[in-house]
Protein backbone atom coordinates (compact mmCIF):
# COMPACT_ATOMS: atom_id res chain seq x y z
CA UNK A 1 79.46 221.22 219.60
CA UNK A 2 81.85 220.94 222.26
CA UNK A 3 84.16 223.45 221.92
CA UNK A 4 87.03 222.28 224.60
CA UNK A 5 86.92 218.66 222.48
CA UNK A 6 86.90 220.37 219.06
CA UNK A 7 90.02 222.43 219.77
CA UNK A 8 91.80 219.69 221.44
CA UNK A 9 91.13 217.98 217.89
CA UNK A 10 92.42 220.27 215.64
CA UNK A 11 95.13 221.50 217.36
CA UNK A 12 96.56 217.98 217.85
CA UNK A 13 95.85 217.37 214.46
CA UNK A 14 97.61 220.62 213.57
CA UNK A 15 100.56 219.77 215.80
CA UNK A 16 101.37 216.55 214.58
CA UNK A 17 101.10 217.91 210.69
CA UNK A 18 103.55 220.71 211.99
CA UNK A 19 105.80 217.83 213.10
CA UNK A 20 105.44 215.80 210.03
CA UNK A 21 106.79 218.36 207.91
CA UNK A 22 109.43 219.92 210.38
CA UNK A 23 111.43 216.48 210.49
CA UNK A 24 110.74 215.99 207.13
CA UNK A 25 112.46 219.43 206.72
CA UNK A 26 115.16 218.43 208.86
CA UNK A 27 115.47 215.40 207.44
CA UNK A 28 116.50 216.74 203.87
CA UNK A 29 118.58 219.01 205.23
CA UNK A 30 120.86 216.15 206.41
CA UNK A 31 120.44 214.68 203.60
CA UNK A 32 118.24 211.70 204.20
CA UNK A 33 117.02 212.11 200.24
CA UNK A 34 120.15 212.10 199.12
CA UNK A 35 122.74 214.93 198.23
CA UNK A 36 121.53 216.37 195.92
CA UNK A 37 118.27 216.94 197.29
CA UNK A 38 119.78 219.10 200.17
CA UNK A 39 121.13 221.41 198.15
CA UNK A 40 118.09 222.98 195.92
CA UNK A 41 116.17 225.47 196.09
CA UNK A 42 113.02 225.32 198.17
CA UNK A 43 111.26 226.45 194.73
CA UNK A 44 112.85 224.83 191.95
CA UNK A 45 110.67 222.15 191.67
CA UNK A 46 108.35 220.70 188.87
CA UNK A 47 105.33 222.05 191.33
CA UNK A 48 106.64 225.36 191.47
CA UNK A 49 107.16 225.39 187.83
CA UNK A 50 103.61 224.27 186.85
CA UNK A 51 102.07 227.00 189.20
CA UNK A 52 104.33 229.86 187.57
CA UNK A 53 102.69 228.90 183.67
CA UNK A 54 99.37 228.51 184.88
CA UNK A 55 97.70 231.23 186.12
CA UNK A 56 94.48 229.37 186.92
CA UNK A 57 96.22 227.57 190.24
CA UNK A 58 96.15 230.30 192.05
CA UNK A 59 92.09 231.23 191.54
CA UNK A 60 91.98 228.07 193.11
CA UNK A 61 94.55 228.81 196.10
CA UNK A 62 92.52 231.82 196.73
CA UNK A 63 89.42 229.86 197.19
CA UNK A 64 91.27 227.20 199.33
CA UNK A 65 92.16 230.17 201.42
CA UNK A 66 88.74 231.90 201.50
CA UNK A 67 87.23 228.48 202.76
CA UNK A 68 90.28 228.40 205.41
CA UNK A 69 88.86 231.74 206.33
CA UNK A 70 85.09 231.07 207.06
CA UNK A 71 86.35 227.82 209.16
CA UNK A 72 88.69 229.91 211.43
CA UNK A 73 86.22 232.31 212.33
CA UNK A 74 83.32 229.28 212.59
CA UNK A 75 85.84 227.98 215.19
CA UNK A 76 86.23 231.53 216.98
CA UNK A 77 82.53 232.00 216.90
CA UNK A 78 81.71 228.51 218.30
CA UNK A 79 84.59 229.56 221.25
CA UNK A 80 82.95 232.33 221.66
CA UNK A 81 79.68 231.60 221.64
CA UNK A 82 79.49 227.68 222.83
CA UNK A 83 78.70 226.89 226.59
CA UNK A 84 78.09 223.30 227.92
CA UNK A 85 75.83 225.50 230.34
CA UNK A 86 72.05 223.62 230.30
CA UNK A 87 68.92 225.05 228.95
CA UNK A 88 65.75 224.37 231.00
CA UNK A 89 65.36 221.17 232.61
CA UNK A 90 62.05 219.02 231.89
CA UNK A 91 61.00 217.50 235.06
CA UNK A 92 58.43 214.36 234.61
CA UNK A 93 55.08 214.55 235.81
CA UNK A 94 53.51 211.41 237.44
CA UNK A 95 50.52 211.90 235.61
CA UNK A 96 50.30 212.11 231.68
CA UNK A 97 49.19 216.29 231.92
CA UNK A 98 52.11 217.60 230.51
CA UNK A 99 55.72 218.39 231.94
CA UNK A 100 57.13 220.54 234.52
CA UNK A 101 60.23 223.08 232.59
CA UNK A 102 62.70 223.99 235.43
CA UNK A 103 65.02 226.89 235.38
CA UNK A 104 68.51 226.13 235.34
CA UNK A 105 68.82 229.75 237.64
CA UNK A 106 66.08 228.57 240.11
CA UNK A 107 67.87 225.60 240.40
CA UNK A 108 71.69 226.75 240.98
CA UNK A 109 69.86 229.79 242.85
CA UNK A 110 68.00 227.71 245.36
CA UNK A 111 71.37 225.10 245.91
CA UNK A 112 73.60 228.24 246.37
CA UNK A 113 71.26 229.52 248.90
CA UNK A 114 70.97 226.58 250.88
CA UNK A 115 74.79 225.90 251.02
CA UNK A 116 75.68 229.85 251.47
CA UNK A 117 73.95 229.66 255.01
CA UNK A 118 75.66 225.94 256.17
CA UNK A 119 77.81 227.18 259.20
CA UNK A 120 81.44 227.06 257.59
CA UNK A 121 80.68 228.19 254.15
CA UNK A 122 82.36 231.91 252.93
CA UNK A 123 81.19 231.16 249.24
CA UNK A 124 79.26 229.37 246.40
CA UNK A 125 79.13 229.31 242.84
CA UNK A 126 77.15 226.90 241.29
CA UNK A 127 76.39 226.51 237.32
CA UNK A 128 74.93 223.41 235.26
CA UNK A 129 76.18 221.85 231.94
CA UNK A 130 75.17 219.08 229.86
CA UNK A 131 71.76 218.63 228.15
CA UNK A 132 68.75 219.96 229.94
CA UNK A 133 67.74 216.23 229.71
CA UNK A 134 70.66 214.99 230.91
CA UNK A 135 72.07 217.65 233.21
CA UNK A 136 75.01 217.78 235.50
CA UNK A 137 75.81 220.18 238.37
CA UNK A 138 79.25 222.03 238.75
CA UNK A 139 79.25 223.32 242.49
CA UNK A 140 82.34 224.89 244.21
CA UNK A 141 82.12 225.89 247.65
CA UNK A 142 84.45 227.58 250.03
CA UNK A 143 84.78 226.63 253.45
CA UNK A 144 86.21 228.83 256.20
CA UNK A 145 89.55 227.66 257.92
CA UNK A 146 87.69 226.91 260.97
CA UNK A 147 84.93 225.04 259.45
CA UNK A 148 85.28 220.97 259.60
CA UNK A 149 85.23 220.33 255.67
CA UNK A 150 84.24 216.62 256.07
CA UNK A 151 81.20 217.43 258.25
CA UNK A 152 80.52 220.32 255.42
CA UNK A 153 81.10 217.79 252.45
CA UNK A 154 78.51 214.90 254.58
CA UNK A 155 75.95 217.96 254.85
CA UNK A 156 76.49 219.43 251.04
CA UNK A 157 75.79 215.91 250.06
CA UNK A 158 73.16 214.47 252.27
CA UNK A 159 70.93 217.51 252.14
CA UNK A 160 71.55 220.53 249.96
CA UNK A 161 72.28 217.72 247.06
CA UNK A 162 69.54 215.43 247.60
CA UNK A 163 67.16 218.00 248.06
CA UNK A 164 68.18 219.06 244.30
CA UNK A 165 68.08 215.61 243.19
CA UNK A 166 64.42 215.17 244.24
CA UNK A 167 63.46 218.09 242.90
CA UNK A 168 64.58 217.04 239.52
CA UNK A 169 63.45 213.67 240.20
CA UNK A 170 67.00 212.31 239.04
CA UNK A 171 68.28 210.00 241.70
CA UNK A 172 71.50 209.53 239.71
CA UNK A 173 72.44 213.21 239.18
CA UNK A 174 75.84 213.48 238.59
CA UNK A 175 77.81 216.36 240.90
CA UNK A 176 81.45 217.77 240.16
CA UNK A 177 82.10 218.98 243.95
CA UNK A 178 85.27 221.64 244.04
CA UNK A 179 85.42 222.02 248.10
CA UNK A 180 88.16 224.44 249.16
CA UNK A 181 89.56 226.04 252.32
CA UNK A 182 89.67 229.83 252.41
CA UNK A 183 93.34 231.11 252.30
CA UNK A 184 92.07 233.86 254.90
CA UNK A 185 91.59 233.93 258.36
């Protein structure tokens, strides 16, 4: 589950049914339905009166509730819990002998230590996401002031990358590249 798409979702979804019933709410109380609408109680209603003689409704609200419950904290715990980080990453073999598992920490290890020692470079970070089948590398690197950041960005990309993609054998890896110049001298 993607958690950042998930809770875009529902929180538009609860939004807009927020909206709904706050003009709706306005609405009445200019009197949109009519006079004598706007000037009743929020409770006297046929609803409110079928709720008050049977007892029953509210076993029922309870339960509503209780189910309201276990998908709030299902939500927390998937926030909580859910990274698009990628598990191991099966590398094909040429021949049929089995398959090579990659570690997702060798890999972001090995990038990070190439790039740390490019003349220019302060820092690294460097994490991947996806599906360990169809992975992605995040990579954000910070150059010095000094350092030529196009010559840095031509060298991240023509070595430190494709030295990555061969090792995963994925000529088409996809890259998210955050290059930024150090605020200090």
């Amino acid at each position: 589950m993607h958690a950042d798409r998930a809770n875009r979702a529902i929180l538009i979804l609860f939004g807009l049914l927020l909206l709904v019933i706050g003009a709706a709410g306005i609405t009445a109380s200019v009197g949109a339905y009519g006079q004598g609408f706007t000037h009743r109680f929020l409770l006297a209603n046929r609803v409110s009166a079928y709720i008050g003689q049977h007892g029953w409704v509210w076993y029922i609200a309870a339960g509503v509730c209780l189910l309201i419950v276990l998908a709030a904290l299902r939500w927390i715990v998937a926030l909580l819990i859910s990274t698009d980080r990628a598990g191991d990453i099966p590398v094909p073999v040429a021949s049929r002998q089995g398959t090579t598992i990659l570690s997702t920490a060798a890999v972001t290890g090995a990038l990070t230590r190439e790039i740390g020692d490019y003349h220019g470079v302060e820092a690294v970070r460097s994490w991947i996401i996806g599906d360990g089948l169809d992975p992605e590398i995040v990579l954000a690197v910070t150059a010095s002031q000094g350092a030529d950041v196009a010559a840095l960005h031509q060298r991240i990309e023509a070595e430190a990358l494709a030295h990555v993609r061969q090792a995963l054998s994925k000529a088409d890896l996809p890259v998210q590249l955050d290059l930024a110049v150090s605020r200090t001298a």
